[in-house]
C-alpha atoms as a PDB file:
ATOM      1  CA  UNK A   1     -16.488   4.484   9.139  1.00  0.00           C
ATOM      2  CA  UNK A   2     -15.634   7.482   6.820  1.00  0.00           C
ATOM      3  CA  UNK A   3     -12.146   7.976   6.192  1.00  0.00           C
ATOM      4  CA  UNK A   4     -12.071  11.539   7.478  1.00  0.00           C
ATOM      5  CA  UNK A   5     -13.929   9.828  10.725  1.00  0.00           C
ATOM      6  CA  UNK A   6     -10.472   7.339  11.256  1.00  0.00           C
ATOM      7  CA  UNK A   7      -8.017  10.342  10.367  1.00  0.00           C
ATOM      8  CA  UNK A   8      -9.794  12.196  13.458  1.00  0.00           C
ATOM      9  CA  UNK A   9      -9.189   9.468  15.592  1.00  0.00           C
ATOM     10  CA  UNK A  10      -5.629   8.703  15.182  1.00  0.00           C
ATOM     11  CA  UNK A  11      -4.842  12.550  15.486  1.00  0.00           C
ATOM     12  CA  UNK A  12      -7.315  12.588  18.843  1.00  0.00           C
ATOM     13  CA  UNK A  13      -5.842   9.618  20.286  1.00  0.00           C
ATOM     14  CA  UNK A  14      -2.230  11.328  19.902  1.00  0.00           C
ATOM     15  CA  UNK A  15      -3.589  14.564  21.027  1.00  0.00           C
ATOM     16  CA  UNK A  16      -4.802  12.897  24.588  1.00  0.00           C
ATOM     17  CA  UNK A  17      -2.271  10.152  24.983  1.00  0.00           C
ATOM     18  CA  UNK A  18      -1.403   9.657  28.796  1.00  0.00           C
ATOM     19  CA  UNK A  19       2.399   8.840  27.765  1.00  0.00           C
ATOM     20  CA  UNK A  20       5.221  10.560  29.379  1.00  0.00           C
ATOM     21  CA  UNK A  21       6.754  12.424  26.320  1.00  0.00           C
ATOM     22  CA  UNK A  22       2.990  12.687  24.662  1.00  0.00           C
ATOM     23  CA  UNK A  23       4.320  10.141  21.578  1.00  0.00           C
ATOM     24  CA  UNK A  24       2.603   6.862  20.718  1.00  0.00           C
ATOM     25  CA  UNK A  25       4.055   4.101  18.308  1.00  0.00           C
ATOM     26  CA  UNK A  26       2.459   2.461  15.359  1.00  0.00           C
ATOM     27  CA  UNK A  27       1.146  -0.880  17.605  1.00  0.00           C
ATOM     28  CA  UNK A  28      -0.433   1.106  20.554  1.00  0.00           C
ATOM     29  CA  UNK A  29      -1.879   3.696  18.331  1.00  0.00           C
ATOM     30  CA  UNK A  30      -3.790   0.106  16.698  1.00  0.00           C
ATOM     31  CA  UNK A  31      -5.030  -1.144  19.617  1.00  0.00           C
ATOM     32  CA  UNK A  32      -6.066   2.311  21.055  1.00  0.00           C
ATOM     33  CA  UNK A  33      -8.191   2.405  17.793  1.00  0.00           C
ATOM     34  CA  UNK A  34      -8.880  -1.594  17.845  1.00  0.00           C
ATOM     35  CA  UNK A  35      -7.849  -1.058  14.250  1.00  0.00           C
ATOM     36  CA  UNK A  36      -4.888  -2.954  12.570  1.00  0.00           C
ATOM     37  CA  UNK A  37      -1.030  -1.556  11.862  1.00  0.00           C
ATOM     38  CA  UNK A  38      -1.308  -0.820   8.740  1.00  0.00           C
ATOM     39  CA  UNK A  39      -4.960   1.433   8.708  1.00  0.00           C
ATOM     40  CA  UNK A  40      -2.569   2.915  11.091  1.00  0.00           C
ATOM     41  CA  UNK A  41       0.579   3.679   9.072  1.00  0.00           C
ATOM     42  CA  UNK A  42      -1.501   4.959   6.228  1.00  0.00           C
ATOM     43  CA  UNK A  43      -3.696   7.898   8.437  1.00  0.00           C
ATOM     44  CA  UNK A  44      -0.501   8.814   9.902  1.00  0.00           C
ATOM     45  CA  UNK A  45       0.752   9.439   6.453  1.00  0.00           C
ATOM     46  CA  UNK A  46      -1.884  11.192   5.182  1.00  0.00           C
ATOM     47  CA  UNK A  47      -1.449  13.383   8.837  1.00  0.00           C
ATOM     48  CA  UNK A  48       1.920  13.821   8.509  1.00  0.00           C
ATOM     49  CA  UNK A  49       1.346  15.134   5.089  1.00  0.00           C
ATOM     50  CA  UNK A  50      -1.211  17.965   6.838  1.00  0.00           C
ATOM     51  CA  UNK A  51       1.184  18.998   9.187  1.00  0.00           C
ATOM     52  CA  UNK A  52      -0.821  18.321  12.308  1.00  0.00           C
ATOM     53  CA  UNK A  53       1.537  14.622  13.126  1.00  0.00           C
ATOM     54  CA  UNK A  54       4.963  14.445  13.062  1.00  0.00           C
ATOM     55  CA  UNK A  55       7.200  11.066  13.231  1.00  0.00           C
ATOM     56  CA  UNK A  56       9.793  11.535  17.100  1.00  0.00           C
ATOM     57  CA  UNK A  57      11.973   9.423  18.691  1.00  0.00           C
ATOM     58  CA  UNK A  58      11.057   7.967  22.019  1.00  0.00           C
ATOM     59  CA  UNK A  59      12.554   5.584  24.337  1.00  0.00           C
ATOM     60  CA  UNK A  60      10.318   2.853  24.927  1.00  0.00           C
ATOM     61  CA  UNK A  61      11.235  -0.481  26.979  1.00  0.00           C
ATOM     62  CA  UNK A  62      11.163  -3.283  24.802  1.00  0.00           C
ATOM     63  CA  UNK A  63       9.832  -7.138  25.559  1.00  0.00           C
ATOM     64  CA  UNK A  64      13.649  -8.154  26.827  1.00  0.00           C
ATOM     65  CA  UNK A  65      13.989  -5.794  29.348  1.00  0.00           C
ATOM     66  CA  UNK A  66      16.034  -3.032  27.338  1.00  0.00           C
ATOM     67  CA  UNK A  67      14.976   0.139  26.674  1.00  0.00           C
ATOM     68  CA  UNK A  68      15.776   1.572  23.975  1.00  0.00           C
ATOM     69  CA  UNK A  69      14.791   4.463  21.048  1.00  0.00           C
ATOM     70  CA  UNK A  70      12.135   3.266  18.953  1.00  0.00           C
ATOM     71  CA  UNK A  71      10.122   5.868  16.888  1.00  0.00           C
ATOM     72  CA  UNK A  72       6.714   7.083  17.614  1.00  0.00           C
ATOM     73  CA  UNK A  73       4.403  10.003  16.482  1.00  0.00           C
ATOM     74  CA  UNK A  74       2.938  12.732  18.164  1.00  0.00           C
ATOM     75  CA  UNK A  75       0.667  15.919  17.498  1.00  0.00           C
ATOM     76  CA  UNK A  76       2.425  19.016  16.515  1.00  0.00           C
ATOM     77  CA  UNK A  77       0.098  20.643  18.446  1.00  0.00           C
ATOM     78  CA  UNK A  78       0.692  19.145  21.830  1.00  0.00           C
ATOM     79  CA  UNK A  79       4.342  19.175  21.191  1.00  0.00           C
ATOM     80  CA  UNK A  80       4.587  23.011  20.237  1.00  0.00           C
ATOM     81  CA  UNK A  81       2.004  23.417  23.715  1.00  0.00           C
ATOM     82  CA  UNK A  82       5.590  21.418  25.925  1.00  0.00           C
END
């Protein structure tokens, strides 16, 4: 798969993400994808760069019950769209 091919996926996958506040973290944006963390970490990069991602904070429950702010990414786009 072309680079260009995975940098279109991360930003569609954030674009139609059926979270609450329209934000997905690093780990579900790698199994969304079925691709591992750190592919991941280095699209979002390169989107973030572009202007079309941009790094948020979300509240997310964590595995002990708490929840908590964790941070998460989400498409400009959709965000600017709220």
């Amino acid at each position: 798969m072309k680079e260009s091919e995975l940098l279109q996926q991360v930003q569609d996958a954030l674009t139609v993400t059926d979270t609450e506040d329209g934000a997905m973290t690093v780990i579900q944006l790698a199994e969304a994808l079925n691709i591992s963390a750190e592919k991941v970490r280095i699209r979002l990069r390169k989107l973030i760069a572009e202007g079309t991602i941009e790094l948020v904070r979300v509240r997310r429950r964590k595995m002990n019950g708490i929840i908590a702010p964790v941070v998460a990414y989400a498409s400009v786009n959709k965000r600017e769209g709220d």
